[in-house]
Structures are given as structure tokens and as C-alpha cells.
C-alpha atoms as a PDB file:
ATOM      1  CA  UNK A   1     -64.068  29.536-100.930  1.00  0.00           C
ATOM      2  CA  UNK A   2     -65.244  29.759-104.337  1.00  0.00           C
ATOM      3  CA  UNK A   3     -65.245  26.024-106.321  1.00  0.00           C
ATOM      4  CA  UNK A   4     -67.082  27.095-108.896  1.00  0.00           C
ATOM      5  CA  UNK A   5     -66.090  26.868-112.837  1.00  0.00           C
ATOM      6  CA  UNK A   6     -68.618  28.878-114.720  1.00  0.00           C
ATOM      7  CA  UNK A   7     -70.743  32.110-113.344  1.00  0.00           C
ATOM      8  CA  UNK A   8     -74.239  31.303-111.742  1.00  0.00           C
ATOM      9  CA  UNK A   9     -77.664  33.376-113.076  1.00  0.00           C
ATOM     10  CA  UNK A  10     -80.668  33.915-110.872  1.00  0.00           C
ATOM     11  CA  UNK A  11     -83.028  31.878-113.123  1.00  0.00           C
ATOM     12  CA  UNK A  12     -86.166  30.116-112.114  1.00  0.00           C
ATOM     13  CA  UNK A  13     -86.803  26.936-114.213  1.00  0.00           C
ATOM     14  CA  UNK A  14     -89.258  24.375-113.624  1.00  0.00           C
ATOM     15  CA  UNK A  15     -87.907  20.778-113.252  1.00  0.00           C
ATOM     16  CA  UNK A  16     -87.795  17.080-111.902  1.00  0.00           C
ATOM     17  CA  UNK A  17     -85.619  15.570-109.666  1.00  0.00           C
ATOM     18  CA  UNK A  18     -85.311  11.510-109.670  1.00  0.00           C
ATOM     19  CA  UNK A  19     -83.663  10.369-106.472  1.00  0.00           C
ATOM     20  CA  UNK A  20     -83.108   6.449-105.032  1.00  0.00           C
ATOM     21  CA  UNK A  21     -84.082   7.567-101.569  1.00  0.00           C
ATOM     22  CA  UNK A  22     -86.947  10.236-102.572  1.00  0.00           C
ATOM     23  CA  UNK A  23     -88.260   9.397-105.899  1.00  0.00           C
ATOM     24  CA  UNK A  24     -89.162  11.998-108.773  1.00  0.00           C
ATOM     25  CA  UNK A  25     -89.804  15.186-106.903  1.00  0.00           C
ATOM     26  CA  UNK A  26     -90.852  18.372-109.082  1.00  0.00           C
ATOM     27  CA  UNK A  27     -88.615  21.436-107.884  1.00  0.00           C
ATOM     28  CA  UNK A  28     -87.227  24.661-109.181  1.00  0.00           C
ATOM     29  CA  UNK A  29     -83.874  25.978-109.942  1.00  0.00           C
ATOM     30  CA  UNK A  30     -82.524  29.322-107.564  1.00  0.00           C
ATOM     31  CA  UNK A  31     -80.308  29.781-109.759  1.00  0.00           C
ATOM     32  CA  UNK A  32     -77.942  27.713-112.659  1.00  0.00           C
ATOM     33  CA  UNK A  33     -74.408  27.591-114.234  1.00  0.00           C
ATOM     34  CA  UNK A  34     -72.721  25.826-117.109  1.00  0.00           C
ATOM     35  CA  UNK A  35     -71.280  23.632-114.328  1.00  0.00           C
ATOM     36  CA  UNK A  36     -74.335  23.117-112.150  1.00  0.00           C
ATOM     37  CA  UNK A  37     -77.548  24.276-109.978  1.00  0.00           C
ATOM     38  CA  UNK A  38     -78.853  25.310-107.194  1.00  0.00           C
ATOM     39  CA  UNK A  39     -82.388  23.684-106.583  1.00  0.00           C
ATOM     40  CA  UNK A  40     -84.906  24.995-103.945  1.00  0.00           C
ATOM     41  CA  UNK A  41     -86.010  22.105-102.189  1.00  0.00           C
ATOM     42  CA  UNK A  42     -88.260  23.471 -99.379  1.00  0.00           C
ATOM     43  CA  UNK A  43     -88.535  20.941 -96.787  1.00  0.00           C
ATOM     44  CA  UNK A  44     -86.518  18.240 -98.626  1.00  0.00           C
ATOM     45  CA  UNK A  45     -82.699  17.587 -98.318  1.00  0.00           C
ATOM     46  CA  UNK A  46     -80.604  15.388-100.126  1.00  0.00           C
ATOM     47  CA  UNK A  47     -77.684  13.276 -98.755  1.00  0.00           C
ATOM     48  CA  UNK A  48     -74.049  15.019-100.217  1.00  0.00           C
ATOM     49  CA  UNK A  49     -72.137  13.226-102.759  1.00  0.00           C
ATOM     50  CA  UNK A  50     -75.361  11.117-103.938  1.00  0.00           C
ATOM     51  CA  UNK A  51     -76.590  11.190-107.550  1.00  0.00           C
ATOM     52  CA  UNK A  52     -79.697  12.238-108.925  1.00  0.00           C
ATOM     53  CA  UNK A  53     -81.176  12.725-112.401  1.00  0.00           C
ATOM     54  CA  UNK A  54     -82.293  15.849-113.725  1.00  0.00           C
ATOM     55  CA  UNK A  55     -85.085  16.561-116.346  1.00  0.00           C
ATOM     56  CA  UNK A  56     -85.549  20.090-117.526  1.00  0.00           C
ATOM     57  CA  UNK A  57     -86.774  21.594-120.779  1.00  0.00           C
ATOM     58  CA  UNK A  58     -84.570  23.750-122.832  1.00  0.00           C
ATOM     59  CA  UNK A  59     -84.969  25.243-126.733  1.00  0.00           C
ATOM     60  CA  UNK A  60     -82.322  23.226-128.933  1.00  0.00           C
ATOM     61  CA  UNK A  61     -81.816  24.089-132.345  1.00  0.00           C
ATOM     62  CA  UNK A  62     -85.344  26.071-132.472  1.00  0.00           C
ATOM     63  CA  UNK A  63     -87.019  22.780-130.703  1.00  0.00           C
ATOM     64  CA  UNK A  64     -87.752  22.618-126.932  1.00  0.00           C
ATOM     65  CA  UNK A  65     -86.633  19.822-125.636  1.00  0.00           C
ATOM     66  CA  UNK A  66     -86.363  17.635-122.512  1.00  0.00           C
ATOM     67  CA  UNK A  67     -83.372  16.853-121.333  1.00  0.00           C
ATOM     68  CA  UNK A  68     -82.010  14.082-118.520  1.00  0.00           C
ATOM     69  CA  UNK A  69     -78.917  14.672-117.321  1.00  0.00           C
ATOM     70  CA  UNK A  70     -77.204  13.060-114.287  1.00  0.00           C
ATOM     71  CA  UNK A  71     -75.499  15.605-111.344  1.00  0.00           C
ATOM     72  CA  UNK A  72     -74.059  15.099-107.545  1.00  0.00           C
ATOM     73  CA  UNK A  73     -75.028  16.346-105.041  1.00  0.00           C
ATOM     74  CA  UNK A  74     -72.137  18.877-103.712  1.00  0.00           C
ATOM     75  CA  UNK A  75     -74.629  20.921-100.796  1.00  0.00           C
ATOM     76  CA  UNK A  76     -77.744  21.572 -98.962  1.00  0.00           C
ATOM     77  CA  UNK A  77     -78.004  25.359 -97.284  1.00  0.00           C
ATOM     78  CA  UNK A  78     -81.223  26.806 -96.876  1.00  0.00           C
ATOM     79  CA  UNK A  79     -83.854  24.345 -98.216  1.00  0.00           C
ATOM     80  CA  UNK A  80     -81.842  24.665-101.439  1.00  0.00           C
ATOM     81  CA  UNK A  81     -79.510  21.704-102.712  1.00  0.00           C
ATOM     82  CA  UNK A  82     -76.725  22.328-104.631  1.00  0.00           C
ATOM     83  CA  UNK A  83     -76.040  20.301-108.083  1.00  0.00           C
ATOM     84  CA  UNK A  84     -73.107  19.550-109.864  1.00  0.00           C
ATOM     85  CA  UNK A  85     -73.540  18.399-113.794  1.00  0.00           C
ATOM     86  CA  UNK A  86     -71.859  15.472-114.573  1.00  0.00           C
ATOM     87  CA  UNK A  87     -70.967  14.627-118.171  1.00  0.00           C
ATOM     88  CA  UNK A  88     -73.406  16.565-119.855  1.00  0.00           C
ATOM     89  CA  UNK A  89     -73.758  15.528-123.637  1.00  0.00           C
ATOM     90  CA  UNK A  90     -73.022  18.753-126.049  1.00  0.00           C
ATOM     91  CA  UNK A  91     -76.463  19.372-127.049  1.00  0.00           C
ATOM     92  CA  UNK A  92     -77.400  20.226-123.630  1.00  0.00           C
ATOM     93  CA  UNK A  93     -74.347  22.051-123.216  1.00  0.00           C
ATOM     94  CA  UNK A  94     -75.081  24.047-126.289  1.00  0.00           C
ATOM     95  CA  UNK A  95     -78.554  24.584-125.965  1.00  0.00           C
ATOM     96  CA  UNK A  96     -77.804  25.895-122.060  1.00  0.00           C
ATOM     97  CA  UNK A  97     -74.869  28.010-122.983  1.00  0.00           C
ATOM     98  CA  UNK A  98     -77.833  29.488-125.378  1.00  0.00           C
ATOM     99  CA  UNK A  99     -79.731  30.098-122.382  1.00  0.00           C
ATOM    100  CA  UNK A 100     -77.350  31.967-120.279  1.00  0.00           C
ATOM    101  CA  UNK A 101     -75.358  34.097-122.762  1.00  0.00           C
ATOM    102  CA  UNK A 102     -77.654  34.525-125.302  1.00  0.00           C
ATOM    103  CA  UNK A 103     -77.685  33.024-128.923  1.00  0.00           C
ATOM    104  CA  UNK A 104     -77.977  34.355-132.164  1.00  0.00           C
ATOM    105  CA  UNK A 105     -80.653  31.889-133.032  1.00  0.00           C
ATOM    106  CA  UNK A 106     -83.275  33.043-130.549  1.00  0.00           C
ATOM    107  CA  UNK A 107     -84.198  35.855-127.512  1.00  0.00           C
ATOM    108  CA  UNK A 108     -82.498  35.001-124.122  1.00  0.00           C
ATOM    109  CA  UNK A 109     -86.285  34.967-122.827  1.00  0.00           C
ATOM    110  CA  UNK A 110     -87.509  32.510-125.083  1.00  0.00           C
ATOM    111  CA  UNK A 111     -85.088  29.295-124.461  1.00  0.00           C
ATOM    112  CA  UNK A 112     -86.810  28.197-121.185  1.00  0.00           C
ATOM    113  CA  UNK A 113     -90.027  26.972-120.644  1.00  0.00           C
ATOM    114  CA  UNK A 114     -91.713  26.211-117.126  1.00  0.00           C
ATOM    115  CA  UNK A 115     -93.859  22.690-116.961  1.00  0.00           C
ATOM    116  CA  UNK A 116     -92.376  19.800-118.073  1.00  0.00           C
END
């Protein structure tokens, strides 16, 4: 069954995972949603319902920047973890909403950068 809110784009993003029981681990997204991620983790799993802290780097308002956002953990299937935002702030929300549907401001291909 289906529990997602928003579609999910095949999208490969560089970024950072900080976890209590693993530390920062660099990683890259499958694929990503307004509501979440999934995160291929190769040999590394992490325990459902804990939380971890996201960095990533996204264009806002014609300025890449690095965002830190906070998700739970909701699965692990296939050396990928899935992510759940929590409480994103709205610039975030804006500037990834400008990254999967497009934005009048700038090309879809140039509001995601690898390398953080």
C-alpha cells in the first residue's frame, strides 16, 4: 500500500547523512519527493523510526545552498533506506518544489549540484 503524499523522481543527488549510531556517512538519493527520500545505502542499514539529519545542496533564490533538515527513518529494502522529511522550513520546501517541477527562475537541470 501506497503511504506516500507527494510523487517520487528518479534523481541522483549527492548528500550527508548524520546518524547517533553511524555518524556522518556521505550517500546518494535513488530517488526524492516533496515528502521524503529514498537513500542508497549500500552495505549500511538504519534502525526504522530513528532520526537522522540530512545535508544536501539545492539552488534557492539563484544561490546554492546547503540545507539540514531532520527526517525518520520509515524503511530499509535493498541497501536503500527510506526517509521521511520532517518539518521542513519553507525555503527548502520552495527551493525543492523548484527542483522537481520546474521554476520559472531557473532550468530543472541546474537546481542540483553533486559534492557538498
Amino acid at each position: 500500500m501506497e503511504h506516500r503524499y507527494s510523487i517520487r523522481k528518479v534523481l541522483v543527488l549527492d548528500i550527508e547523512l548524520n546518524h547517533l549510531r553511524l555518524g556522518r556517512v556521505r550517500c546518494k538519493t535513488r530517488d526524492i519527493g516533496m515528502g521524503g527520500m529514498l537513500v542508497d545505502m549500500g552495505s549500511f542499514w538504519l534502525p526504522v523510526n530513528s532520526i537522522v539529519k540530512v545535508a544536501l545542496k539545492l539552488l534557492d533564490a539563484n544561490v546554492m545552498r546547503r540545507f539540514s533538515i531532520e527526517a525518520l527513518v520509515v524503511h530499509n529494502h535493498d541497501g536503500g533506506v527510506g526517509l521521511m522529511f520532517n518539518d521542513v522550513d519553507a525555503a527548502f520546501h520552495e527551493s525543492l518544489h523548484d527542483l522537481l517541477f520546474g521554476s520559472l527562475r531557473q532550468p530543472v537541470d541546474q537546481l542540483a549540484v553533486s559534492g557538498l
